[in-house]
N, C-alpha and C. Protein backbone atom coordinates (compact mmCIF):
# COMPACT_ATOMS: atom_id res chain seq x y z
N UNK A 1 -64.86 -28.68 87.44
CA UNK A 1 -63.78 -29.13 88.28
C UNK A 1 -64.32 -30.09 89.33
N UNK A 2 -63.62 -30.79 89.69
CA UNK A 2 -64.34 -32.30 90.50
C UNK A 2 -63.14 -32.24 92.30
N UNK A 3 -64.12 -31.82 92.41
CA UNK A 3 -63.64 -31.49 94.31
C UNK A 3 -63.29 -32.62 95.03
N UNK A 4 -62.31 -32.45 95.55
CA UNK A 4 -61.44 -33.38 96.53
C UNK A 4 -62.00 -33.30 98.02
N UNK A 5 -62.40 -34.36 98.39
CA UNK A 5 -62.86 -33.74 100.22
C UNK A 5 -62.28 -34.91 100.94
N UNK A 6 -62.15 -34.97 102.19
CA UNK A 6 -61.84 -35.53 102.92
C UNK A 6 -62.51 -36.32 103.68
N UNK A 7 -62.12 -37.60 104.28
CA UNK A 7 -63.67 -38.76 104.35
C UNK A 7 -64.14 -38.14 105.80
N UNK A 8 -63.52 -37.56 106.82
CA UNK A 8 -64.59 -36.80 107.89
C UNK A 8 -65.42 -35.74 107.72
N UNK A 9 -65.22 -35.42 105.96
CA UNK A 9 -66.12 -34.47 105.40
C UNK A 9 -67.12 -35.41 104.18
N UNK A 10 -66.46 -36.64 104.22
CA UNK A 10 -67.51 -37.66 103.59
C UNK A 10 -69.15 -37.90 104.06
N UNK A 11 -68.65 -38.21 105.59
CA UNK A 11 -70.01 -38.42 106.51
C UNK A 11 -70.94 -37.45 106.25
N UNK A 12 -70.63 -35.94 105.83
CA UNK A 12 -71.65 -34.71 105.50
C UNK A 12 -72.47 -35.34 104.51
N UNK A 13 -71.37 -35.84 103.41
CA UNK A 13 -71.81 -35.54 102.08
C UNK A 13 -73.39 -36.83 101.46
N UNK A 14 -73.92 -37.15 100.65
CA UNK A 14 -75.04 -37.71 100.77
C UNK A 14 -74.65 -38.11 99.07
N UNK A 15 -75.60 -39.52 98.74
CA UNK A 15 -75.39 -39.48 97.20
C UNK A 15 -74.30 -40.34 96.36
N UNK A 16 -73.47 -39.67 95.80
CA UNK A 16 -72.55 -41.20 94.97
C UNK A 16 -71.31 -40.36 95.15
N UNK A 17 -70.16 -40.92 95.85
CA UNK A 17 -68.95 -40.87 95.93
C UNK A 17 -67.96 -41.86 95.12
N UNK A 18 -66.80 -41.36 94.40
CA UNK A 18 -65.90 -41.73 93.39
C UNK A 18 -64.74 -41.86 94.69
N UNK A 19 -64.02 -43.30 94.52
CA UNK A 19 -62.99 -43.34 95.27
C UNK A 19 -61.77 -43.34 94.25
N UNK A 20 -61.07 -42.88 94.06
CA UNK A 20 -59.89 -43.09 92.98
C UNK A 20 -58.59 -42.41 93.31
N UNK A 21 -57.82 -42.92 92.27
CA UNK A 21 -55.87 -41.95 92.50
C UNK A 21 -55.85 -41.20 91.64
N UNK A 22 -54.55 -40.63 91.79
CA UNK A 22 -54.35 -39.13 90.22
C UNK A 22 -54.02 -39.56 89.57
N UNK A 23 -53.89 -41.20 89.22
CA UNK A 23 -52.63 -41.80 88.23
C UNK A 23 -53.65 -42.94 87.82
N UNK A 24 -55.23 -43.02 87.90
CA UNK A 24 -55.79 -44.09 87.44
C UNK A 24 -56.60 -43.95 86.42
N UNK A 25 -56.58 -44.25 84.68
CA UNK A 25 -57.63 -44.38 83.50
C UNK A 25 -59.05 -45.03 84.04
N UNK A 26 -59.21 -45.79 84.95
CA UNK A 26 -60.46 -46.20 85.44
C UNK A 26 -61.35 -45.41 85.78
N UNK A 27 -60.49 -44.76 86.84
CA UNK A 27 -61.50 -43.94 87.40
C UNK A 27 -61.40 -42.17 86.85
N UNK A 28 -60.80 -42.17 86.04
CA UNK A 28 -61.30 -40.87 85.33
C UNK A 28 -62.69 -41.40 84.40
N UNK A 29 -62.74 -42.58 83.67
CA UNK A 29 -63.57 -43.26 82.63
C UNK A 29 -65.06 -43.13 83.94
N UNK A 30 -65.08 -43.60 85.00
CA UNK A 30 -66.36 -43.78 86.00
C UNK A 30 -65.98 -42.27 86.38
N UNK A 31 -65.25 -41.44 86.52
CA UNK A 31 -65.85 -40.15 86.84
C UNK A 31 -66.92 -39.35 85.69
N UNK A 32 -65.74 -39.48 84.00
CA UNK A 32 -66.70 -39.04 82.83
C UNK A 32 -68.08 -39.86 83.04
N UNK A 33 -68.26 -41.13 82.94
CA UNK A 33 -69.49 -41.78 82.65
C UNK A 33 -70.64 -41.24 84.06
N UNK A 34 -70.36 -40.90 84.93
CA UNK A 34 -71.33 -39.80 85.89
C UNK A 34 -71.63 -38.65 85.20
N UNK A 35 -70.46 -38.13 84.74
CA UNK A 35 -70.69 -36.47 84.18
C UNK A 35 -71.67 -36.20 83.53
N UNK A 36 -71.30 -37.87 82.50
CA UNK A 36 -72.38 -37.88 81.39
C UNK A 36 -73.86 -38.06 81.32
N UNK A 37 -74.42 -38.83 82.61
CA UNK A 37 -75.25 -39.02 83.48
C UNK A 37 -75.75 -37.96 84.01
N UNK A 38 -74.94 -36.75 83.91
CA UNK A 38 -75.51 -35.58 84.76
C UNK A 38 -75.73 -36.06 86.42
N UNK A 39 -74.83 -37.00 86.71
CA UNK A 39 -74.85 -37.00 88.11
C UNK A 39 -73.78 -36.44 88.72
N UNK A 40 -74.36 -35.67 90.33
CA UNK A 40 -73.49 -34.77 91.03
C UNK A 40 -72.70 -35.61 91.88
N UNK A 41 -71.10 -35.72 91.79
CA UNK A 41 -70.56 -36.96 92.91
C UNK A 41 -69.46 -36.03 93.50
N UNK A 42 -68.76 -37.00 94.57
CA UNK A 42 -67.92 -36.36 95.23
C UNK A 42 -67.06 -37.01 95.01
N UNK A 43 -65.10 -36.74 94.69
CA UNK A 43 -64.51 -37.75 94.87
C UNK A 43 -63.06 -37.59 95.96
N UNK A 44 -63.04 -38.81 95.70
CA UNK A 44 -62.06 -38.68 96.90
C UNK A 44 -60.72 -39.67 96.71
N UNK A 45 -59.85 -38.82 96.43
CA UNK A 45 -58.38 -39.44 96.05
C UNK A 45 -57.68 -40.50 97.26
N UNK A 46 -57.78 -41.86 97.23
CA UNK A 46 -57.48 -42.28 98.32
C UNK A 46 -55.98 -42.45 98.60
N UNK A 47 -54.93 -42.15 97.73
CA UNK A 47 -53.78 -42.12 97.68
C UNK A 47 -53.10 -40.67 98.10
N UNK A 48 -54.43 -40.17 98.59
CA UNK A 48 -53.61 -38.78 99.52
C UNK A 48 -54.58 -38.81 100.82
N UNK A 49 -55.73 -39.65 100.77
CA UNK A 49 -56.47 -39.69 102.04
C UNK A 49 -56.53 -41.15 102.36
N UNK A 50 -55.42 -41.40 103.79
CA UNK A 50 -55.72 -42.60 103.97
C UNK A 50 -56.50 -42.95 104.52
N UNK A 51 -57.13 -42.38 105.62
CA UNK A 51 -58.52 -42.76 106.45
C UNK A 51 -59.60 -43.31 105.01
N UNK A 52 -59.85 -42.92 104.03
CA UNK A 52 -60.67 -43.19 103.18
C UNK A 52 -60.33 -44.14 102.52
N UNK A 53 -58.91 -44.66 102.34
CA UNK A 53 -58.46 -46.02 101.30
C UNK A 53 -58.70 -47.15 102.88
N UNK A 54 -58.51 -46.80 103.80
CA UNK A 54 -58.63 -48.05 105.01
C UNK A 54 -59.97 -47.91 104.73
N UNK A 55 -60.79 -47.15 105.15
CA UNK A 55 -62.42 -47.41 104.83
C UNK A 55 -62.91 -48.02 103.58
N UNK A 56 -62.56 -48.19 102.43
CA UNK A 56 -62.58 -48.91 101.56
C UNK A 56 -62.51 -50.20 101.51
N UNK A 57 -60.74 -50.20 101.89
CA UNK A 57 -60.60 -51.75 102.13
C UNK A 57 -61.59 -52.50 102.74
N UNK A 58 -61.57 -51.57 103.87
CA UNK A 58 -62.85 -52.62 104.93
C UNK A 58 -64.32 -52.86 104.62
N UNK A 59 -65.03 -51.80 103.59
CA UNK A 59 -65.73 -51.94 103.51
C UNK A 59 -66.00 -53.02 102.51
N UNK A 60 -65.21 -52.93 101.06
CA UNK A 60 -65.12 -53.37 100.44
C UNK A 60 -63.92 -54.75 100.46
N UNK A 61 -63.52 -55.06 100.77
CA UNK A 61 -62.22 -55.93 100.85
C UNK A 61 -61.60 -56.01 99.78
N UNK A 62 -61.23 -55.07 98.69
CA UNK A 62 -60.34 -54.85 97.66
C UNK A 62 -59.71 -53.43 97.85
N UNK A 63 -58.58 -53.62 97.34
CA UNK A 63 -57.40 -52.48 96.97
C UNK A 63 -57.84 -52.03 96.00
N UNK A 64 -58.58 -52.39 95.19
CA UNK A 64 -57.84 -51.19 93.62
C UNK A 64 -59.00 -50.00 93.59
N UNK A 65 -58.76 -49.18 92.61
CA UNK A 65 -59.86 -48.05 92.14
C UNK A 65 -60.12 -48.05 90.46
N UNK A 66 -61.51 -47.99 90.17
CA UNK A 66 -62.13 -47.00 90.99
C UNK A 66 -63.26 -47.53 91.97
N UNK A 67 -63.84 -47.10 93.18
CA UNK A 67 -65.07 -47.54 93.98
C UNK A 67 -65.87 -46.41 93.81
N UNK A 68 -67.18 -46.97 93.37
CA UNK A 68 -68.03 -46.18 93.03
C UNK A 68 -69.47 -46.32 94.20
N UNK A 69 -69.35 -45.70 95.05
CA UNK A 69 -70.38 -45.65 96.11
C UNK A 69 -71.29 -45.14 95.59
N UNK A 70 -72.47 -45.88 95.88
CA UNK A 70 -74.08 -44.84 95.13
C UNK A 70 -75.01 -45.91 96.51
N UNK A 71 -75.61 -44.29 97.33
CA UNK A 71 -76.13 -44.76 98.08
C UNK A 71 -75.07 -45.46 99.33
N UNK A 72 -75.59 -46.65 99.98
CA UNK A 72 -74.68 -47.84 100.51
C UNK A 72 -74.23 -49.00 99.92
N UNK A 73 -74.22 -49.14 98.68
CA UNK A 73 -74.17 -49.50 97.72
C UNK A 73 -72.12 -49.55 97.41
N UNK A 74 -71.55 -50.28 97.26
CA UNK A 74 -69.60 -50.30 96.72
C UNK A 74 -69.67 -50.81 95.95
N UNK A 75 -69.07 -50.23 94.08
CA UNK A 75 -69.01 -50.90 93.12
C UNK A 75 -67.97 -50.74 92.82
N UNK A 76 -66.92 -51.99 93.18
CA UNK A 76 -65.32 -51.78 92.62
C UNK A 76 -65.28 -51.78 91.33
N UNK A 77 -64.47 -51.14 90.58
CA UNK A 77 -64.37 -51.04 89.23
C UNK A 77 -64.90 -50.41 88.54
N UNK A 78 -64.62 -50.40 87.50
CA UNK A 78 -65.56 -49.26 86.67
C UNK A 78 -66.91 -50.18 85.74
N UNK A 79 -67.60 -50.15 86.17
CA UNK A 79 -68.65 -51.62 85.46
C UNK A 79 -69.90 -50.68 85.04
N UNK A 80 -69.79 -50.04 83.94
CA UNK A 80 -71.26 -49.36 83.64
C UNK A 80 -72.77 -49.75 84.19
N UNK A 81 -72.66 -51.07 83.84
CA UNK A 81 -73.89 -51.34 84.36
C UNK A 81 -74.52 -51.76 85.55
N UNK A 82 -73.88 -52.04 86.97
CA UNK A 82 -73.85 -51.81 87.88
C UNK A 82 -73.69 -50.12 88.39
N UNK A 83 -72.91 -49.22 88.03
CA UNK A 83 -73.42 -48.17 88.47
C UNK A 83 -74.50 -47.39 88.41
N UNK A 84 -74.75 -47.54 86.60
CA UNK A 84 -76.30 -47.19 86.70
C UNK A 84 -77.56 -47.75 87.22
N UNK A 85 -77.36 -49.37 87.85
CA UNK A 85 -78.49 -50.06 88.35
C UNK A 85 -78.79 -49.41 89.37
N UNK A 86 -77.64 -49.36 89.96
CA UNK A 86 -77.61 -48.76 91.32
C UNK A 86 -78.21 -47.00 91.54
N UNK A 87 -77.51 -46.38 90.57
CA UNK A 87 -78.23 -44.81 90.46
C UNK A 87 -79.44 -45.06 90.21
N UNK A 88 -80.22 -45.88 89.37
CA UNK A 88 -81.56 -45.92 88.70
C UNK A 88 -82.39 -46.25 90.30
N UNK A 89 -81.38 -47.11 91.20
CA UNK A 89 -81.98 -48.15 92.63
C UNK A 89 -82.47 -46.79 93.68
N UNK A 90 -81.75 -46.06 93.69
CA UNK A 90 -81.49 -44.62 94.61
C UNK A 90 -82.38 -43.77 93.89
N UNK A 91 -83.02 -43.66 92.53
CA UNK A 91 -83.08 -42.75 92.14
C UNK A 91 -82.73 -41.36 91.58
N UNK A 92 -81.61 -41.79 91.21
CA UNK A 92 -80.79 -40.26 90.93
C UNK A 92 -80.28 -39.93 89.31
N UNK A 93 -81.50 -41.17 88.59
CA UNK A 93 -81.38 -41.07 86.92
C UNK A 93 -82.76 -41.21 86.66
């Protein structure tokens, strides 16, 4: 089961965060392709947490999902090979 937290419980958390909605094929596809990875992520539904979709925007300057944070690292979209560059960059593959 893939835990929902809240982004003032983001700042705790350490590692690769999934930004996505309940209604998006993207980001279920970049949640499986972690699973499959055996990597541990956190995600965070930004269409019920808005503090976390404004932090997005800003960080990233796009609307859509999925954002795949690894590290300090924002990878809009679901792009295989940018997420794993980035896990391989951090170390966490």
């Amino acid at each position: 089961m893939i835990e929902v937290i809240k982004m003032s419980e983001l700042e705790k958390a350490s590692g690769v965060t999934v930004f996505s909605t309940s209604n998006c094929p993207w980001c279920v596809k970049a949640k499986e392709f972690l699973s499959q990875l055996n990597v541990a992520f956190q995600a965070i539904d930004v269409g019920s947490d808005k503090e976390a979709a404004r932090e997005i925007v800003q960080k990233t300057r796009q609307r859509g999902v999925p954002v795949v944070k690894v590290g300090e690292r924002y990878i809009v979209g679901f792009d295989q090979e940018a997420i794993k560059s980035a896990l391989e960059e951090e170390d966490l593959i």
